[in-house]
Protein backbone atom coordinates (compact mmCIF):
# COMPACT_ATOMS: atom_id res chain seq x y z
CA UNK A 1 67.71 190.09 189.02
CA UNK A 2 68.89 193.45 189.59
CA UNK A 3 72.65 193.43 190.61
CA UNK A 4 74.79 194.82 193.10
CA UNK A 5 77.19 197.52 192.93
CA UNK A 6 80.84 195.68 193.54
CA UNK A 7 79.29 192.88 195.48
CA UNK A 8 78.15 194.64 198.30
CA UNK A 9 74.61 194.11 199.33
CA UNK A 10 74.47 198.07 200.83
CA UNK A 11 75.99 199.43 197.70
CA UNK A 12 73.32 201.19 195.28
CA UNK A 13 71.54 198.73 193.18
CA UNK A 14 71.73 199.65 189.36
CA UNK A 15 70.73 197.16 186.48
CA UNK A 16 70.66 196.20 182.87
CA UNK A 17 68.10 196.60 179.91
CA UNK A 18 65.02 197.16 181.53
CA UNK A 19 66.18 196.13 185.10
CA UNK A 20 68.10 199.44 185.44
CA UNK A 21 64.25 200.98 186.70
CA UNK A 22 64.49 198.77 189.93
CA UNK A 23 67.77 200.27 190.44
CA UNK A 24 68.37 202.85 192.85
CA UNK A 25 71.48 204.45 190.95
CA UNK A 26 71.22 204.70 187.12
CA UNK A 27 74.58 203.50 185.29
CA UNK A 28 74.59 203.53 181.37
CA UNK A 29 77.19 200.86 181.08
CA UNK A 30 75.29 198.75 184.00
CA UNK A 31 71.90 199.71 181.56
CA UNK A 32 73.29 198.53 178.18
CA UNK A 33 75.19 195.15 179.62
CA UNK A 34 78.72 196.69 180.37
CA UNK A 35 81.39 197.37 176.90
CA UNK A 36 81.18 193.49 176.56
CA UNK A 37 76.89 193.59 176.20
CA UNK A 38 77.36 197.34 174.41
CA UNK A 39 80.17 195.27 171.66
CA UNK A 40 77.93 191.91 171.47
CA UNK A 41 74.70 194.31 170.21
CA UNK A 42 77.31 196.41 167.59
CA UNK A 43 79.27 194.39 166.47
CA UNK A 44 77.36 192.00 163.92
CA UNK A 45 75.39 195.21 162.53
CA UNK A 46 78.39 197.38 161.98
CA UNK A 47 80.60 194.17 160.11
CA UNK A 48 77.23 193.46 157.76
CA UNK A 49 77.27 197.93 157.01
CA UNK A 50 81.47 197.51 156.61
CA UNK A 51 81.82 194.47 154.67
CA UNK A 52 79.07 194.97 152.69
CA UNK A 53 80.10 198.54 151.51
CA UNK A 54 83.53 197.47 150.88
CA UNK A 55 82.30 195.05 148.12
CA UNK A 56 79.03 195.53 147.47
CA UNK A 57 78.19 190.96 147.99
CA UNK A 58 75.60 190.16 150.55
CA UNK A 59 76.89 187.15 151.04
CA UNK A 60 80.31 187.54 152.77
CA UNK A 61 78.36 191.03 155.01
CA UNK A 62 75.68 188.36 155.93
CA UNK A 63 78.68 185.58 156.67
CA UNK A 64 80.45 188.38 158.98
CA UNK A 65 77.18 189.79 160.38
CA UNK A 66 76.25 185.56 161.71
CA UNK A 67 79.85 185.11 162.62
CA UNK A 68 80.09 187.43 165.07
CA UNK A 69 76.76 186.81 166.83
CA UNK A 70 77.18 183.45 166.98
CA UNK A 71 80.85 183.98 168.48
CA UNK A 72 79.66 186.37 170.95
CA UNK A 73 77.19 183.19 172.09
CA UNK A 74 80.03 180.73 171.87
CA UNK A 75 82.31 182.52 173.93
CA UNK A 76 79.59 182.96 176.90
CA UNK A 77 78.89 179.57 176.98
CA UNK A 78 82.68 178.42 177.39
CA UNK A 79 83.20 181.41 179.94
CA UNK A 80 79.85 180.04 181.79
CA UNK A 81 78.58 183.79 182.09
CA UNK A 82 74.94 184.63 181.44
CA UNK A 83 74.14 184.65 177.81
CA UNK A 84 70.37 185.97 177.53
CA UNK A 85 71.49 189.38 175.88
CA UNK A 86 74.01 187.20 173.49
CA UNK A 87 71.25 184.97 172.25
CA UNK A 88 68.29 187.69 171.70
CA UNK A 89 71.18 189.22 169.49
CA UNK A 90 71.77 186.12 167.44
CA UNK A 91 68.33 185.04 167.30
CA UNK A 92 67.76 188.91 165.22
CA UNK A 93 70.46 189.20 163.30
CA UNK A 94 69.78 185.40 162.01
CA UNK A 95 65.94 186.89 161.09
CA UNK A 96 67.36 189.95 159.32
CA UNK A 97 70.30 187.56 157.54
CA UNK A 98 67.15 184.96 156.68
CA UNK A 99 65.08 188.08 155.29
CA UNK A 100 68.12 189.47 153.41
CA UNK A 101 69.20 186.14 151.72
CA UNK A 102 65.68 184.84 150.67
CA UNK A 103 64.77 188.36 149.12
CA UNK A 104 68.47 189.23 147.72
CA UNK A 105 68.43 192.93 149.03
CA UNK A 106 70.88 194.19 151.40
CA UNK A 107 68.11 196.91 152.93
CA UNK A 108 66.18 193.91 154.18
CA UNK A 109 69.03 192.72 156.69
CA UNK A 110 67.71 195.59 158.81
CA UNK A 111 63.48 194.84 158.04
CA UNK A 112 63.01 193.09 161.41
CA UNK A 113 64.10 195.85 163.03
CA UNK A 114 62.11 198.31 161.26
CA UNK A 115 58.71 196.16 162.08
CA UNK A 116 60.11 195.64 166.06
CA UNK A 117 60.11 199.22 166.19
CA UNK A 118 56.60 199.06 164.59
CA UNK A 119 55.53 196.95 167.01
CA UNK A 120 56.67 198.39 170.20
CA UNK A 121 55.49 202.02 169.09
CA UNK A 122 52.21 200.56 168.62
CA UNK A 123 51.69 198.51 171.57
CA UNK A 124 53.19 201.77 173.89
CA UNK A 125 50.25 203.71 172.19
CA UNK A 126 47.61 201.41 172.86
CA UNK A 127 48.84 200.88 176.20
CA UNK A 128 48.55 204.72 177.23
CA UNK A 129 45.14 204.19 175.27
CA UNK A 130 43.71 201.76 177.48
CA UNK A 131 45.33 203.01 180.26
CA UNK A 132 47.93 200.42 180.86
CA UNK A 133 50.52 202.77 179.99
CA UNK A 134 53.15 199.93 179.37
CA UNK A 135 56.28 201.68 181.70
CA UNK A 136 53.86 201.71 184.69
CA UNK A 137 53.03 197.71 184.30
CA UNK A 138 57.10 197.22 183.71
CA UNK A 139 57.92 199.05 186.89
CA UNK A 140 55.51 197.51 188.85
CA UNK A 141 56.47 194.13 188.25
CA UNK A 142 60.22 195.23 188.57
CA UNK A 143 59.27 196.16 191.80
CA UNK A 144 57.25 193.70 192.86
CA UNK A 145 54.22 195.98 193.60
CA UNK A 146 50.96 195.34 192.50
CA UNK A 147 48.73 197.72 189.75
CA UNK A 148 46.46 199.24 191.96
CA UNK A 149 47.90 202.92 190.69
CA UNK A 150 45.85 202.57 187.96
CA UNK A 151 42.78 202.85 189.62
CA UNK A 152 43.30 204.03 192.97
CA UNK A 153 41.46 207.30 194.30
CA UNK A 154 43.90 210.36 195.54
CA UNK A 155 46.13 212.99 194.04
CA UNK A 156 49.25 210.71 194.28
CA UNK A 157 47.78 207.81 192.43
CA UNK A 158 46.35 210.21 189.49
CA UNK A 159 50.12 212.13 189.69
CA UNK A 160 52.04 208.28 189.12
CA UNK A 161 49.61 207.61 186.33
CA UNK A 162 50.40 210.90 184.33
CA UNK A 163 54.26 209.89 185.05
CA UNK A 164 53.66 206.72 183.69
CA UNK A 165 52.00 207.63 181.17
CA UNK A 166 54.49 210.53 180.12
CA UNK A 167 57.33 207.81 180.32
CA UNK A 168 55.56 205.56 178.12
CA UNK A 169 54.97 208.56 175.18
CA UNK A 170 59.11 209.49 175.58
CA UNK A 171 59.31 205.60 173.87
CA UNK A 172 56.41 205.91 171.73
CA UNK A 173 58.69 208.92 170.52
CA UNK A 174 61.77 206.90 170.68
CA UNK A 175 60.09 204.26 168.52
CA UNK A 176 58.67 206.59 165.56
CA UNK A 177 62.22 208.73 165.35
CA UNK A 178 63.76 205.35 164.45
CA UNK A 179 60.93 204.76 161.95
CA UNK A 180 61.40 208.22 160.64
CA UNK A 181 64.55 208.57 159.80
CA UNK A 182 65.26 205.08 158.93
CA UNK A 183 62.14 203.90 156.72
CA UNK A 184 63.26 206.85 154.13
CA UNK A 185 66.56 205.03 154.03
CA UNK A 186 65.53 201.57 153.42
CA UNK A 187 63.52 202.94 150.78
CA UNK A 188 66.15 204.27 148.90
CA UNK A 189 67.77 200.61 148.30
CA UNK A 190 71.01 199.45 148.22
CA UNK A 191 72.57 202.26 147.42
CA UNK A 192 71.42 203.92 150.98
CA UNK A 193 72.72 200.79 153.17
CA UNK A 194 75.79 202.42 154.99
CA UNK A 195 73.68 205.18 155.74
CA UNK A 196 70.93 203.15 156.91
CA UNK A 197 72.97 201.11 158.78
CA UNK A 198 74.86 204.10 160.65
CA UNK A 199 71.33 205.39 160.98
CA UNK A 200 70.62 202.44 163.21
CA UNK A 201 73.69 202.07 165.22
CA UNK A 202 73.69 205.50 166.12
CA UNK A 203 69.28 205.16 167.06
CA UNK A 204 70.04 201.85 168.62
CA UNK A 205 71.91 200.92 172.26
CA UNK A 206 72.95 205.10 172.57
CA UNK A 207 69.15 205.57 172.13
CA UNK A 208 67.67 203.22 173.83
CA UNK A 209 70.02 203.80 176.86
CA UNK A 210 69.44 207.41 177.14
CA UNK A 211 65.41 206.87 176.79
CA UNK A 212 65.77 204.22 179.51
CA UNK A 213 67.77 207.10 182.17
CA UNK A 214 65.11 209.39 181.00
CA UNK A 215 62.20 206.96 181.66
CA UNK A 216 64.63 206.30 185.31
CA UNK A 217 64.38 209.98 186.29
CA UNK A 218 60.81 210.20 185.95
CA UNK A 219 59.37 207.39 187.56
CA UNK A 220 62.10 205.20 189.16
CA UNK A 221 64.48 207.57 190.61
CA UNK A 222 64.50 208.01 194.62
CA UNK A 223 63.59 212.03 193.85
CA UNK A 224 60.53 211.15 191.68
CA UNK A 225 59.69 207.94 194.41
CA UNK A 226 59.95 210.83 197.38
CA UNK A 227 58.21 213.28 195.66
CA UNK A 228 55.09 210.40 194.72
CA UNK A 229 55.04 209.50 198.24
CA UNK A 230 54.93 213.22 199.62
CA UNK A 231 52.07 213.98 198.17
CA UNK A 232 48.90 213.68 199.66
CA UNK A 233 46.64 210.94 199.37
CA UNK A 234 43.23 212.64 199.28
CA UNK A 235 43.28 216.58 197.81
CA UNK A 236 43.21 218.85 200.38
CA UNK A 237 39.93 220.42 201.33
C-alpha cells in the first residue's frame, strides 16, 4: 500500500522500498522505512563489524548481530506496527550468522549478501535480455496497469521501453559495484572484515535509496509520466 502524506488523502503519495515508484513525491526517509526502518537494516550489521573488531570472537559479533534483529522484531510486535521490513532483516542476518558459525569465518557473515546481489544483477540482465526489463514489470504492477508497453506499436510505447529498460541497467550497475568492491574484500579474510563491513553499510540502504530516486525520476515521476503521455502515439508522417 502506498501511504499518505500526514493522513490526508489529497496530500502527495510517497512510499517505501519499492512502493516509493507509485508515489507521486519521492521522500528518502518515506523510501528506506523512516530513521526507525533506516536503524532496524544498520544496526545488526554495524554491531557484528564493531564487536567483532574490538575482539576479534565471532561468537559474541554474531550474538550482537541476532540480538538486535530479533529486538527490532520484538519491539514491532508489542507496538502492533507493521513488521515486514523487521522480519526480512532477521530472516538475513540469521542466514549470514548460520553461514558464519558453521564455516568459522567472520567474512562469511556477509556471503548471503554477496550471492543476493548475484542474484538480482543477474536476473535485471536477463530481464532487459528478454525484454522484460524487470523495473517496467515492477511499475506496472505498482500501478496497477497492465504490460502491454512491451509490445505495443507507437513512438511512446518504444520511448517507455528504452526508460525501462535504462532504469533496469542503473541496478544492474548498482548490483555489480557492490560485487566489485566488496568480493575483493571478502577475499582478503578476516583481516579485511571492518572494511568489508563499512564497504556494505555505506553500498547498502544509502545505495539502494538513491538508485531507487534515480529509477523514480526516470520512469515514475509526474515529469517523465507527462512527457510519456505527450508524445505521440503513431510517428508523425
Amino acid at each position: 500500500m502506498v501511504e499518505q502524506a500526514d493522513g490526508d488523502p489529497r496530500a502527495p503519495r510517497t512510499g517505501r522500498g519499492v512502493q516509493a515508484l507509485a508515489g507521486d513525491e519521492f521522500s528518502f526517509a518515506d523510501a528506506v522505512g523512516g530513521v526507525r526502518g533506516a536503524v532496524e537494516s544498520i544496526a545488526p550489521g554495524l554491531l557484528f563489524v564493531v564487536v567483532f573488531v574490538a575482539t576479534r570472537d565471532l561468537a559474541p559479533a554474531l550474538v550482537a548481530s541476532l540480538a538486535a534483529a530479533a529486538l527490532a522484531v520484538v519491539l514491532r510486535l508489542v507496538q502492533r506496527t507493521p513488521a515486514t521490513q523487521a522480519f526480512s532483516g532477521v530472516a538475513g542476518v540469521g542466514i549470514g550468522a548460520i553461514w558464519a558459525w558453521r564455516t568459522g569465518e567472520a567474512q562469511d557473515y556477509f556471503t548471503y549478501g554477496l550471492w543476493v546481489n548475484v542474484a538480482w544483477a543477474l536476473g535485471a540482465l536477463v530481464s532487459i535480455l528478454v525484454r522484460w526489463p524487470v523495473v517496467g514489470v515492477l511499475v506496472s504492477l505498482l500501478r496497477g496497469r497492465d504490460m502491454s508497453w512491451r509490445t505495443a506499436p507507437g513512438v511512446a510505447a518504444a520511448h517507455l521501453r528504452r526508460r525501462y529498460a535504462w532504469a533496469t541497467w542503473l541496478w544492474v550497475g548498482l548490483f555489480s559495484a557492490r560485487l566489485a568492491v566488496q568480493v575483493p574484500l571478502w577475499l582478503q579474510g578476516e583481516e579485511a572484515v571492518g572494511w568489508l563491513g563499512t564497504a556494505k553499510l555505506a553500498m547498502g540502504l544509502p545505495l539502494f535509496a538513491l538508485g531507487l530516486w534515480l529509477t523514480w525520476l526516470l520512469v515514475a515521476s509526474p515529469a517523465a509520466r507527462a512527457e510519456q503521455e505527450d508524445r505521440p502515439g503513431t510517428p508523425p508522417r
